[in-house]
N, C-alpha and C. Protein backbone atom coordinates (compact mmCIF):
# COMPACT_ATOMS: atom_id res chain seq x y z
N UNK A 1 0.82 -1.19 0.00
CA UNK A 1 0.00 0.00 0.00
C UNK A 1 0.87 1.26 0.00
N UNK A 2 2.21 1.23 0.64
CA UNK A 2 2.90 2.46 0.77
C UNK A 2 3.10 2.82 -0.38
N UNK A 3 4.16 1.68 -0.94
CA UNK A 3 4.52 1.78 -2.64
C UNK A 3 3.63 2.44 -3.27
N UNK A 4 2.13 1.88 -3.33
CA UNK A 4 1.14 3.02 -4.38
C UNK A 4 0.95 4.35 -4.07
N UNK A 5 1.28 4.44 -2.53
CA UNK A 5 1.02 5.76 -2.27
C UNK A 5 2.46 6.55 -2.57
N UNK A 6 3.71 5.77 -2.48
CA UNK A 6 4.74 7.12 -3.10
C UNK A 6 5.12 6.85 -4.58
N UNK A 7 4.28 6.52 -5.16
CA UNK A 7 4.40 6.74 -6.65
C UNK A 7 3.36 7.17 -7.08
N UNK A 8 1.83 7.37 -6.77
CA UNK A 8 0.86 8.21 -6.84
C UNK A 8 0.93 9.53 -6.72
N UNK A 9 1.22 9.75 -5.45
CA UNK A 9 1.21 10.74 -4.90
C UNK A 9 2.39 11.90 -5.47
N UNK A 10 3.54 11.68 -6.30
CA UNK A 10 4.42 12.46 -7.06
C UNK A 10 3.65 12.54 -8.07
N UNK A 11 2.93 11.93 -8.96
CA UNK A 11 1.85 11.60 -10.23
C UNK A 11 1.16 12.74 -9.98
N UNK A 12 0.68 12.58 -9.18
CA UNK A 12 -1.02 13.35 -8.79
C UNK A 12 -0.66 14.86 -8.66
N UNK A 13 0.98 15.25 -8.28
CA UNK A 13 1.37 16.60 -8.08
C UNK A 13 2.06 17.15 -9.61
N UNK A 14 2.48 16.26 -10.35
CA UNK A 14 3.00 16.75 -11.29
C UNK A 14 1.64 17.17 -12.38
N UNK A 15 1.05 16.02 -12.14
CA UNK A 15 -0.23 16.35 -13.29
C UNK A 15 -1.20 17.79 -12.61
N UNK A 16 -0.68 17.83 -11.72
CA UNK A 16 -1.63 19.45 -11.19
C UNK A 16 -0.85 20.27 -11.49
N UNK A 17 0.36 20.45 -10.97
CA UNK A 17 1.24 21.30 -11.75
C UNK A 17 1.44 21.33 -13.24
N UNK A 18 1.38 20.77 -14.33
CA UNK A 18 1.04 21.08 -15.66
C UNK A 18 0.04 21.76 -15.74
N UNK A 19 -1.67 21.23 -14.96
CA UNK A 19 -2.76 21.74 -15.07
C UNK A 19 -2.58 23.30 -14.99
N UNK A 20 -2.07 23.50 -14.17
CA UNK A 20 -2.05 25.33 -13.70
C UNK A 20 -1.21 25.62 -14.29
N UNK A 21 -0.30 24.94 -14.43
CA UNK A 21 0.83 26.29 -15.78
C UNK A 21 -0.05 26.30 -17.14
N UNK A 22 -1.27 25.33 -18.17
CA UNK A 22 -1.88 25.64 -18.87
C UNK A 22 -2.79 26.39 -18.41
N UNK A 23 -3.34 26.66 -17.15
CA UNK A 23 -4.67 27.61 -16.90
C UNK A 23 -3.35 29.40 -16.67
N UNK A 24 -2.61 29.47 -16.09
CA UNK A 24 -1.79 30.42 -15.84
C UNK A 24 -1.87 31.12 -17.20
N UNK A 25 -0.88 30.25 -18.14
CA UNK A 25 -0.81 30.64 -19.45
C UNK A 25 -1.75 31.37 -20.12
N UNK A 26 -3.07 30.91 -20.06
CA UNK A 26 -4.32 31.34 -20.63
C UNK A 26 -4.85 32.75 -19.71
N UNK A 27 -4.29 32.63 -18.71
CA UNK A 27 -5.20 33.83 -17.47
C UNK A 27 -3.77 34.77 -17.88
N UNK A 28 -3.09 34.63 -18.08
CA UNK A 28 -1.64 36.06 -18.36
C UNK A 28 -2.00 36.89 -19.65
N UNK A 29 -3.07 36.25 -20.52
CA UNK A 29 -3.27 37.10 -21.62
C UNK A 29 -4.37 37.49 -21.72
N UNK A 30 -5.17 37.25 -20.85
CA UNK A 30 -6.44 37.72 -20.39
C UNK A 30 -6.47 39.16 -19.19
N UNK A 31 -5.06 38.49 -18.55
CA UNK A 31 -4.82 39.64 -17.40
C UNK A 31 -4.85 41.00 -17.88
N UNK A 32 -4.96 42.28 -16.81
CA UNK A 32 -5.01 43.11 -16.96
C UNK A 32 -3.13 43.08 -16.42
N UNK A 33 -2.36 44.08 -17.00
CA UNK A 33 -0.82 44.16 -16.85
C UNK A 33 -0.70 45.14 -16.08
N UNK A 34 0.19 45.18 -15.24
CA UNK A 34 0.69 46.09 -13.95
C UNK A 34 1.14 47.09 -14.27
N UNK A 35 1.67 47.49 -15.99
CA UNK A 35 2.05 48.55 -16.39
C UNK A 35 0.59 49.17 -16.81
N UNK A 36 -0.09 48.56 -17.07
CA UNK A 36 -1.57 49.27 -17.29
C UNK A 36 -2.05 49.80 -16.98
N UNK A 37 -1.91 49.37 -15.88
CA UNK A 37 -3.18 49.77 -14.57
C UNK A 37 -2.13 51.05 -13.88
N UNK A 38 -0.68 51.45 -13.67
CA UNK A 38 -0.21 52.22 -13.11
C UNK A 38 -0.47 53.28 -13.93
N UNK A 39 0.04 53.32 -15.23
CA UNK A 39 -0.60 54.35 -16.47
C UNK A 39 -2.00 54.94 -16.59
N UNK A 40 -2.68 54.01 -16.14
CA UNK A 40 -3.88 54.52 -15.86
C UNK A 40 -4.48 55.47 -14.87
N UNK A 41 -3.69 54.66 -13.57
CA UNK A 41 -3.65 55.60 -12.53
C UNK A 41 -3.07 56.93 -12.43
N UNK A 42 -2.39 57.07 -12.85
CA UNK A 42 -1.23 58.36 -13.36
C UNK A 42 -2.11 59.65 -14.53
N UNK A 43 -2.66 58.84 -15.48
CA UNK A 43 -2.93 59.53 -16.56
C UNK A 43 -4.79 59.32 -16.68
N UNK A 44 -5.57 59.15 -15.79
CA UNK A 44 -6.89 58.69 -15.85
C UNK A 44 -7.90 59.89 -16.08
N UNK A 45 -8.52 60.11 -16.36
CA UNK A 45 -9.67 61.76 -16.54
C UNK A 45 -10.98 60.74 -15.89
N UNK A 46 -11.72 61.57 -15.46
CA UNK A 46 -12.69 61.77 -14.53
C UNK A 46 -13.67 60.77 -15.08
N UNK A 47 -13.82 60.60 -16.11
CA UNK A 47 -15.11 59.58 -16.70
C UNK A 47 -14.48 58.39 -16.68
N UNK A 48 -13.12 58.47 -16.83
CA UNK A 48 -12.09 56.97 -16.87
C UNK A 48 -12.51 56.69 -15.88
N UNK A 49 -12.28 57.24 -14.58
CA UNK A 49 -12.33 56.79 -12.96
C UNK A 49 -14.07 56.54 -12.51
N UNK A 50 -15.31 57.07 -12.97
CA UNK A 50 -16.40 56.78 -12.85
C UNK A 50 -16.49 55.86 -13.61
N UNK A 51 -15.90 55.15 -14.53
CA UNK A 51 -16.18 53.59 -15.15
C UNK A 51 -15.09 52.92 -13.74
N UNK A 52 -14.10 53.33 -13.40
CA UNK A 52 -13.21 51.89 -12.53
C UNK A 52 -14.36 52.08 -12.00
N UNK A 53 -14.82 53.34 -11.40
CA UNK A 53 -15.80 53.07 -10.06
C UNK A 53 -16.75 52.02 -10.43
N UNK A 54 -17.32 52.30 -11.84
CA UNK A 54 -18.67 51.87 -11.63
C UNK A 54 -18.71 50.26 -12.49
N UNK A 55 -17.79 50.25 -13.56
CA UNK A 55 -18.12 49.32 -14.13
C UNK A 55 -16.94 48.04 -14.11
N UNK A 56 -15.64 48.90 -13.22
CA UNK A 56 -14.43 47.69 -12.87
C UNK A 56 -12.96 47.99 -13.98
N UNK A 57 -12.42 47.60 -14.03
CA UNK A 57 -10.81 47.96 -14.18
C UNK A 57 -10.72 47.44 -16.06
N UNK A 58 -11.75 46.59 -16.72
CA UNK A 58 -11.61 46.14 -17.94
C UNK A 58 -12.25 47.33 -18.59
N UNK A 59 -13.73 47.97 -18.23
CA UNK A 59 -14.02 48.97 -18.60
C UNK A 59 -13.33 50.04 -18.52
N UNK A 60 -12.44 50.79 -17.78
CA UNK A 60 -11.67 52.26 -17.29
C UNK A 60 -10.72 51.62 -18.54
N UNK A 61 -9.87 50.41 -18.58
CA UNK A 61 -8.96 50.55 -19.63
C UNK A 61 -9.44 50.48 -21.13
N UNK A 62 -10.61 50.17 -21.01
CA UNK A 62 -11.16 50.04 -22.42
C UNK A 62 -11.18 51.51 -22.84
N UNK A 63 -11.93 52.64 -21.85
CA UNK A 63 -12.30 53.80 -22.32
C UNK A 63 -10.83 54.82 -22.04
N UNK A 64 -10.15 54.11 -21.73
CA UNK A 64 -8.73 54.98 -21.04
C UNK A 64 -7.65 54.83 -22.84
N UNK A 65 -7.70 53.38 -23.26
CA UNK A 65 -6.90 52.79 -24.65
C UNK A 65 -7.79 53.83 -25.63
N UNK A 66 -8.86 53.90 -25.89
CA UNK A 66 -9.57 54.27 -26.90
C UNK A 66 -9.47 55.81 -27.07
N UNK A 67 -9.10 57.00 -25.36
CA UNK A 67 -8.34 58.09 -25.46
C UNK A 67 -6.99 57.64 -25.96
N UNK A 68 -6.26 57.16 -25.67
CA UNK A 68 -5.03 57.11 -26.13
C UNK A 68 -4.85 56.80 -27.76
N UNK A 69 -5.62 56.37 -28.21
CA UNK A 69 -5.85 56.23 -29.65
C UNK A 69 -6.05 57.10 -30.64
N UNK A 70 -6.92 58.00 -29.57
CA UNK A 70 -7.11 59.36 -30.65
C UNK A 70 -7.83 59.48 -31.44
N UNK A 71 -7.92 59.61 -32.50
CA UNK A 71 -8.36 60.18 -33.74
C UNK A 71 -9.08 58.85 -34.27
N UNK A 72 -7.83 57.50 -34.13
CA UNK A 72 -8.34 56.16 -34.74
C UNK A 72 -9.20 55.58 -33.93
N UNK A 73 -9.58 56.19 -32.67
CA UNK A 73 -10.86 55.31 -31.99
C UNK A 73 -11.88 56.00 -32.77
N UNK A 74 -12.07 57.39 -33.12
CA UNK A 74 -13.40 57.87 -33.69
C UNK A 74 -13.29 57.36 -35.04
N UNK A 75 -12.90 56.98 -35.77
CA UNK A 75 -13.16 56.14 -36.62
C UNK A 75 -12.93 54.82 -36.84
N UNK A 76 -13.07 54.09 -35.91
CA UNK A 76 -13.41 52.80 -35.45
C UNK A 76 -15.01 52.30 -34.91
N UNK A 77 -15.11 53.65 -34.48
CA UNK A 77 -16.98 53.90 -33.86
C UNK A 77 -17.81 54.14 -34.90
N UNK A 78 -18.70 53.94 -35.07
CA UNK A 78 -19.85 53.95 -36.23
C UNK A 78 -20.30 55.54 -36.17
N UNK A 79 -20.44 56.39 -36.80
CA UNK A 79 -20.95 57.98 -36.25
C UNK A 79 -22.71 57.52 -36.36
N UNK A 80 -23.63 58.32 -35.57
CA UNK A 80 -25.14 58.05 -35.54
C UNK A 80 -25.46 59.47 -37.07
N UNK A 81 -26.40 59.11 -37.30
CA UNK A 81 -26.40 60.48 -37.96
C UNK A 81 -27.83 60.92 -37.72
N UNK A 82 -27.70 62.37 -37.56
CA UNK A 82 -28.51 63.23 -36.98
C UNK A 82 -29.47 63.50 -37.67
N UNK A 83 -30.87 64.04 -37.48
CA UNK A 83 -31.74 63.88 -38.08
C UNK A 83 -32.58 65.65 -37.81
């Protein structure tokens, strides 16, 4: 019984450890980056910071990238046209 248990039991840790370096992998490019979020903090305008407030840290950088873009976010947006 010991035997199965010290050759299992190295098994059972290695195959978890692969597991999480493929879930890691996948969550690092999903992550929000530490240089992001400081830039943000540094350089944020008032509607940026009422989205962290209100809608969380994916929204503030969404509307924070799309200032930084400039010119090419307004024409990336559909214009409404006025009537």
């Amino acid at each position: 019984m010991t035997v199965w248990f010290v050759v299992a039991v190295p098994l059972v840790m290695m195959f978890f450890a692969l597991a999480m370096e493929r879930v890691e992998n996948r969550l690092r490019h999903v992550a929000v980056q530490e240089e992001e979020v400081e830039e943000f903090l540094e350089q944020a305008r008032p509607n940026e910071v009422r989205a962290l407030y209100g809608h969380g840290i994916g929204r503030a950088l969404e509307l924070f990238r799309l200032r930084r873009l400039g010119g090419r976010a307004a024409k990336l947006r559909p214009r409404r046209s006025r009537r």
